[in-house]
Each structure stands twice: as C-alpha cells, then as structure tokens.
N, C-alpha and C. Protein backbone atom coordinates (compact mmCIF):
# COMPACT_ATOMS: atom_id res chain seq x y z
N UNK A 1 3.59 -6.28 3.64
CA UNK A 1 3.98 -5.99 5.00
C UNK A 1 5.45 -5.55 4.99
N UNK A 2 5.84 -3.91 5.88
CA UNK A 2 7.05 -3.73 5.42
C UNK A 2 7.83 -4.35 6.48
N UNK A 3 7.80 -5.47 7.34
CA UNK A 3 8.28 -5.65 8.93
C UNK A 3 7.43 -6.93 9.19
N UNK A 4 8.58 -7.72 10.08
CA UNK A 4 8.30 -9.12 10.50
C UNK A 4 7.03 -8.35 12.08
N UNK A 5 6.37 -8.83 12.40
CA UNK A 5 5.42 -8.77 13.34
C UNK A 5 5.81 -8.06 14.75
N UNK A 6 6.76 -9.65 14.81
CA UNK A 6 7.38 -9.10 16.23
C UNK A 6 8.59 -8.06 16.41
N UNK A 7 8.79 -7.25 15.39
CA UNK A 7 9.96 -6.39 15.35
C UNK A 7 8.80 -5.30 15.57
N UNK A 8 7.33 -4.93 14.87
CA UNK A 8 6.24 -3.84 15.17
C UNK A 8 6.05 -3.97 16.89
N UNK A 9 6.30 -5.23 17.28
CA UNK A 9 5.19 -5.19 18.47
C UNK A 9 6.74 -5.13 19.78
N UNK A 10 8.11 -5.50 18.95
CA UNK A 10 8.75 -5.06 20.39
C UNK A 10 9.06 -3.19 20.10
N UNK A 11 8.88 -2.87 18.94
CA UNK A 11 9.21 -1.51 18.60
C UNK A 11 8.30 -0.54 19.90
N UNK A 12 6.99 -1.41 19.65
CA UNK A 12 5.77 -0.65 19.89
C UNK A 12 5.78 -0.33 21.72
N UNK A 13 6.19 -1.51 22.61
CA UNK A 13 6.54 -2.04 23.82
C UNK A 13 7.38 -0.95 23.89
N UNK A 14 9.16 -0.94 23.24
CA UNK A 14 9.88 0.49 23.41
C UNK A 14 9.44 1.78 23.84
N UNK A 15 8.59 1.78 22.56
CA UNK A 15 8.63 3.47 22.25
C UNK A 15 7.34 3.60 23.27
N UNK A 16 6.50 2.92 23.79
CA UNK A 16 5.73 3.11 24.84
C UNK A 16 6.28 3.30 26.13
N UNK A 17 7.01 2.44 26.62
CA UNK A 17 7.77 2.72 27.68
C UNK A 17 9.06 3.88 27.63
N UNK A 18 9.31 4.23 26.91
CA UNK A 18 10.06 5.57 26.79
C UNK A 18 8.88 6.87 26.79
N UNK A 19 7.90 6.98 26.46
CA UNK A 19 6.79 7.48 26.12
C UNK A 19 6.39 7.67 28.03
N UNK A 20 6.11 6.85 28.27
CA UNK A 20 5.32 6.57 29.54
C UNK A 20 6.74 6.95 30.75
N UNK A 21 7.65 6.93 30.81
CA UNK A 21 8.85 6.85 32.07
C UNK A 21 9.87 8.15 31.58
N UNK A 22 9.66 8.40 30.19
CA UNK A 22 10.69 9.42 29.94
C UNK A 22 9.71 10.83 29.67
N UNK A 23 7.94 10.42 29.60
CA UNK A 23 7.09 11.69 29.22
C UNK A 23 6.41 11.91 30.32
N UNK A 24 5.57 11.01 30.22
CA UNK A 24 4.25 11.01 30.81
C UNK A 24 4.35 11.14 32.59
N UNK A 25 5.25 10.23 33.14
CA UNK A 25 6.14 9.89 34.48
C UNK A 25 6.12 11.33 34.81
N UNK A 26 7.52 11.90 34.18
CA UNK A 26 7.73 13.20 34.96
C UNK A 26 7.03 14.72 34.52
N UNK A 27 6.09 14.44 33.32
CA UNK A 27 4.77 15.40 33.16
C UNK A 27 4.18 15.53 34.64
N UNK A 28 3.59 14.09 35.07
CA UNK A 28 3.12 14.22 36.16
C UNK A 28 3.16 14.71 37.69
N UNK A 29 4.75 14.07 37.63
CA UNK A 29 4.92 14.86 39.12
C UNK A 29 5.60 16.46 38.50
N UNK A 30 5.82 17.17 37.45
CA UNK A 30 5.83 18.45 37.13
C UNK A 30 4.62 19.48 37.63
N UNK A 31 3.52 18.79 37.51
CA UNK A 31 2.05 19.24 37.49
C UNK A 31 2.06 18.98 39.21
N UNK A 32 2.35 18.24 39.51
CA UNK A 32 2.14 18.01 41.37
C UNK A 32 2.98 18.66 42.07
N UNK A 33 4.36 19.46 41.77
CA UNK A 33 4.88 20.09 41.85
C UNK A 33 4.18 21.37 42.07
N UNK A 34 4.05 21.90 40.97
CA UNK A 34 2.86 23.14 40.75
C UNK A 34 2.24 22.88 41.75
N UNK A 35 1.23 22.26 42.06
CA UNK A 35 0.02 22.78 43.08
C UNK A 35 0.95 22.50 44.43
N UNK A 36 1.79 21.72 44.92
CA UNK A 36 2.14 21.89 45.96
C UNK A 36 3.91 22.14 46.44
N UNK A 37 3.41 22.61 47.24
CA UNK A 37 5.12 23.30 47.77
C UNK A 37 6.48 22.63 48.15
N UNK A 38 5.91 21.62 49.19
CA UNK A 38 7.16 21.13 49.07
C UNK A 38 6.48 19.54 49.89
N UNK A 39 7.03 18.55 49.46
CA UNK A 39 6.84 17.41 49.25
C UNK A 39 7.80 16.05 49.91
N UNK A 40 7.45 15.09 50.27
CA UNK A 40 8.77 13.92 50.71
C UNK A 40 9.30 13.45 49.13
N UNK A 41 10.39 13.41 49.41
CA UNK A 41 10.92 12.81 47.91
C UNK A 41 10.13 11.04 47.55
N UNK A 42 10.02 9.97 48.82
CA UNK A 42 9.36 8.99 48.91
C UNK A 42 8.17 9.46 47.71
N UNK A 43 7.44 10.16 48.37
CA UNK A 43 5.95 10.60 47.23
C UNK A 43 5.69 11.01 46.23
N UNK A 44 7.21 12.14 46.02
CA UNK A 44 7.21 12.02 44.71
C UNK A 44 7.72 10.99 43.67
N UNK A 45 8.49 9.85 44.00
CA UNK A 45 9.17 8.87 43.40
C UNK A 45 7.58 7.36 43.38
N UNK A 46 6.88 7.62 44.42
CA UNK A 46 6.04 6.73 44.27
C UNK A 46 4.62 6.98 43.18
N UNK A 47 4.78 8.68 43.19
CA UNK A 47 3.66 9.53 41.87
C UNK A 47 4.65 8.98 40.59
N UNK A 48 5.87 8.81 40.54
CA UNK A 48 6.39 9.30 39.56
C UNK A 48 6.24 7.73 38.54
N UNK A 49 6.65 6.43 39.19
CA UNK A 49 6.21 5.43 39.01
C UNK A 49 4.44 4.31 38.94
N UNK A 50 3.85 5.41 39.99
CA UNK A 50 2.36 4.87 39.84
C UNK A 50 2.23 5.38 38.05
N UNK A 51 2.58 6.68 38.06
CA UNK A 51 1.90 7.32 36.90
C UNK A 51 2.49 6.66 35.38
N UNK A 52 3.49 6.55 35.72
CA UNK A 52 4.20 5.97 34.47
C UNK A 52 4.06 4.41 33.85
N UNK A 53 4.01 3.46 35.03
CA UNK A 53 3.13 2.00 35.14
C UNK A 53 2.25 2.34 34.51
N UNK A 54 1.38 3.11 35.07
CA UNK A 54 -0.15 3.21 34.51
C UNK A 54 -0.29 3.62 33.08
N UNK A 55 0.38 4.45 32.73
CA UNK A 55 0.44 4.82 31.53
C UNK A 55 0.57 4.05 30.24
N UNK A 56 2.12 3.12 30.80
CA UNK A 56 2.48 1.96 29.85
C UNK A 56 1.23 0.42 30.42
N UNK A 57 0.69 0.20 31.00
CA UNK A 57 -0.31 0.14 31.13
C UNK A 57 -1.52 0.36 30.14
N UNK A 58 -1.65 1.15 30.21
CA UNK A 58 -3.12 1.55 29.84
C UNK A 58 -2.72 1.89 27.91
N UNK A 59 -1.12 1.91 27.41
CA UNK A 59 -0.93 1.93 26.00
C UNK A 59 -0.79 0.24 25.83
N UNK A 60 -0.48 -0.87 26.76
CA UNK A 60 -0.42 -2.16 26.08
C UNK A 60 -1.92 -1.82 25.76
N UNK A 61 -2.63 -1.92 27.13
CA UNK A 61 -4.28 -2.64 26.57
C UNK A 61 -4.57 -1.53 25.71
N UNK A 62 -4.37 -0.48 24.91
CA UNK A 62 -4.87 0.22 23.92
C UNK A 62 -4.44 -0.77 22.47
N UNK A 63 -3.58 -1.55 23.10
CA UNK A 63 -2.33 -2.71 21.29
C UNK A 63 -4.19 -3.89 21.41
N UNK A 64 -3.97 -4.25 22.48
CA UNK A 64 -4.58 -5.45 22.72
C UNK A 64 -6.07 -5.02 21.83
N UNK A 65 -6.81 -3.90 22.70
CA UNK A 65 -7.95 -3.78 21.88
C UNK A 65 -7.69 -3.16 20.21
N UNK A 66 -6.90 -2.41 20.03
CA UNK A 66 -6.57 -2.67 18.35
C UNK A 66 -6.54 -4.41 18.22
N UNK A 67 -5.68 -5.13 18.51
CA UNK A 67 -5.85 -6.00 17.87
C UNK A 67 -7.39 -7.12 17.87
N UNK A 68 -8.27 -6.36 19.34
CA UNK A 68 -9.69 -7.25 19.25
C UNK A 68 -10.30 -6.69 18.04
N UNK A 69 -9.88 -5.24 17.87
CA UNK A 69 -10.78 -4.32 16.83
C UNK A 69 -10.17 -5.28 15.49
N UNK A 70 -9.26 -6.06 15.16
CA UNK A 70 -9.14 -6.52 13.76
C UNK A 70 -10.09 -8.23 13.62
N UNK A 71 -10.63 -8.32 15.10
CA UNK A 71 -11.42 -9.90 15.00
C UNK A 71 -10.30 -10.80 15.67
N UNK A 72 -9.29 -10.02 16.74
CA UNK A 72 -8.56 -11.48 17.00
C UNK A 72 -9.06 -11.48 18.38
N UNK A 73 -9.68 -12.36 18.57
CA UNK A 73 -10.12 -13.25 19.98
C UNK A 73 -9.77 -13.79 20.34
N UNK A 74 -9.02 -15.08 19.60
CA UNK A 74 -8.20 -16.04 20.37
C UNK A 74 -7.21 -15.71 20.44
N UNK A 75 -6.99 -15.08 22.04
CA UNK A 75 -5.57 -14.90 22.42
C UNK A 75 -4.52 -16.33 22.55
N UNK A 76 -5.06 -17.74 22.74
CA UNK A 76 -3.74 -18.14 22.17
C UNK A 76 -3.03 -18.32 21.30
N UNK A 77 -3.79 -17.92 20.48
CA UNK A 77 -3.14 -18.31 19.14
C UNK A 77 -2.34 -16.71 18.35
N UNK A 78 -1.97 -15.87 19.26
CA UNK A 78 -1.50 -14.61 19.37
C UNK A 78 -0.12 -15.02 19.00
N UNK A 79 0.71 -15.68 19.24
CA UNK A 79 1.92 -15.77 19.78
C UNK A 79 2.33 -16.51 18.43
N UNK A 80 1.36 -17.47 18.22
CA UNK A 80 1.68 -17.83 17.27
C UNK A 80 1.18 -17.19 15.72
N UNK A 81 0.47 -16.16 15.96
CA UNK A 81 0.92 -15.58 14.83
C UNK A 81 1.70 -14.42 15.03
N UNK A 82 2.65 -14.22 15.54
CA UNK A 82 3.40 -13.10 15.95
C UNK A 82 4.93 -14.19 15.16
N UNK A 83 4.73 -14.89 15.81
CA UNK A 83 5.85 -15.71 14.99
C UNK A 83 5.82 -16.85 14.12
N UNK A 84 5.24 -16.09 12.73
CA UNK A 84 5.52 -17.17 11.63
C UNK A 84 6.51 -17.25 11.43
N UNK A 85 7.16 -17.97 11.06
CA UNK A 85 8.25 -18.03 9.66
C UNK A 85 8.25 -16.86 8.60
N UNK A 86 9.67 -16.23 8.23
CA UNK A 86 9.63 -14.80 7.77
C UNK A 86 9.30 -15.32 6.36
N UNK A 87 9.04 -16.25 6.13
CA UNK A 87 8.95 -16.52 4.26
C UNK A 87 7.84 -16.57 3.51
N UNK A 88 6.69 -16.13 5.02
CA UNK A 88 5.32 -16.42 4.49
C UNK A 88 5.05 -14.56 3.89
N UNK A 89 5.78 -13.88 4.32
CA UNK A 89 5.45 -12.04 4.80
C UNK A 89 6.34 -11.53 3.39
C-alpha cells in the first residue's frame, strides 16, 4: 500500500469537491445559459449549487459502493479500518 487510508479517502473527498463546484457546478448553469436568455441571478446561483451538491453527492455514494463492491458491509467498522495504526501498512 503506497498511502495511509485516510490520506486516499480525504484526497478523494478534495478532488471531488473541486471536481463537482469548480467543474461540474458551472458546466451546468453554462448549458442553462445557452437555452435561455436571460435569467434571475437567485436561479442561477440556486442551479449552480443544486447541481454541484448533487454531483459531490452522487461521487461519495459512487466511494461507498466501490467499497460494498470489495465485501465491506459493515459500515461500522469503516472508521475503524480507515484508521489503523500506520505500522500495520
């Protein structure tokens, strides 16, 4: 393993939410733009955040089911393997 657990999984949290608020966010109201002319700023700031939530959203539960896809079910015991002791890795 080249990386303690929880350094993959806050990396992963990051680069999702930069992904989702710095891409995906203003992809969206770019495209809503296009089809319409002119707009309340309110609506576009409330597209701009639904879309981007949703996004980072919908990439946690993509981590979560990778990790059902490896057999982990018991989510409490998540946490605790996220943080062993670095001497076992």
């Amino acid at each position: 393993m080249l990386s303690h657990p929880i350094t993959f999984l806050v990396g992963y949290l990051v680069v999702t939410f930069i992904i989702a608020f710095a891409g995906l966010g203003p992809l969206t109201v770019f495209v809503m733009v296009l089809f319409r002319r002119r707009m309340e700023k309110p609506f576009v700031n409330g597209v701009y955040l639904g879309s981007a939530i949703a996004a980072w959203g919908f990439m946690i539960l993509h981590y979560l089911l990778y990790l059902r896809g490896y057999g982990i079910s018991d989510w409490s015991t998540l946490l605790g393997d996220v943080f062993y002791p670095a001497q076992y890795f």
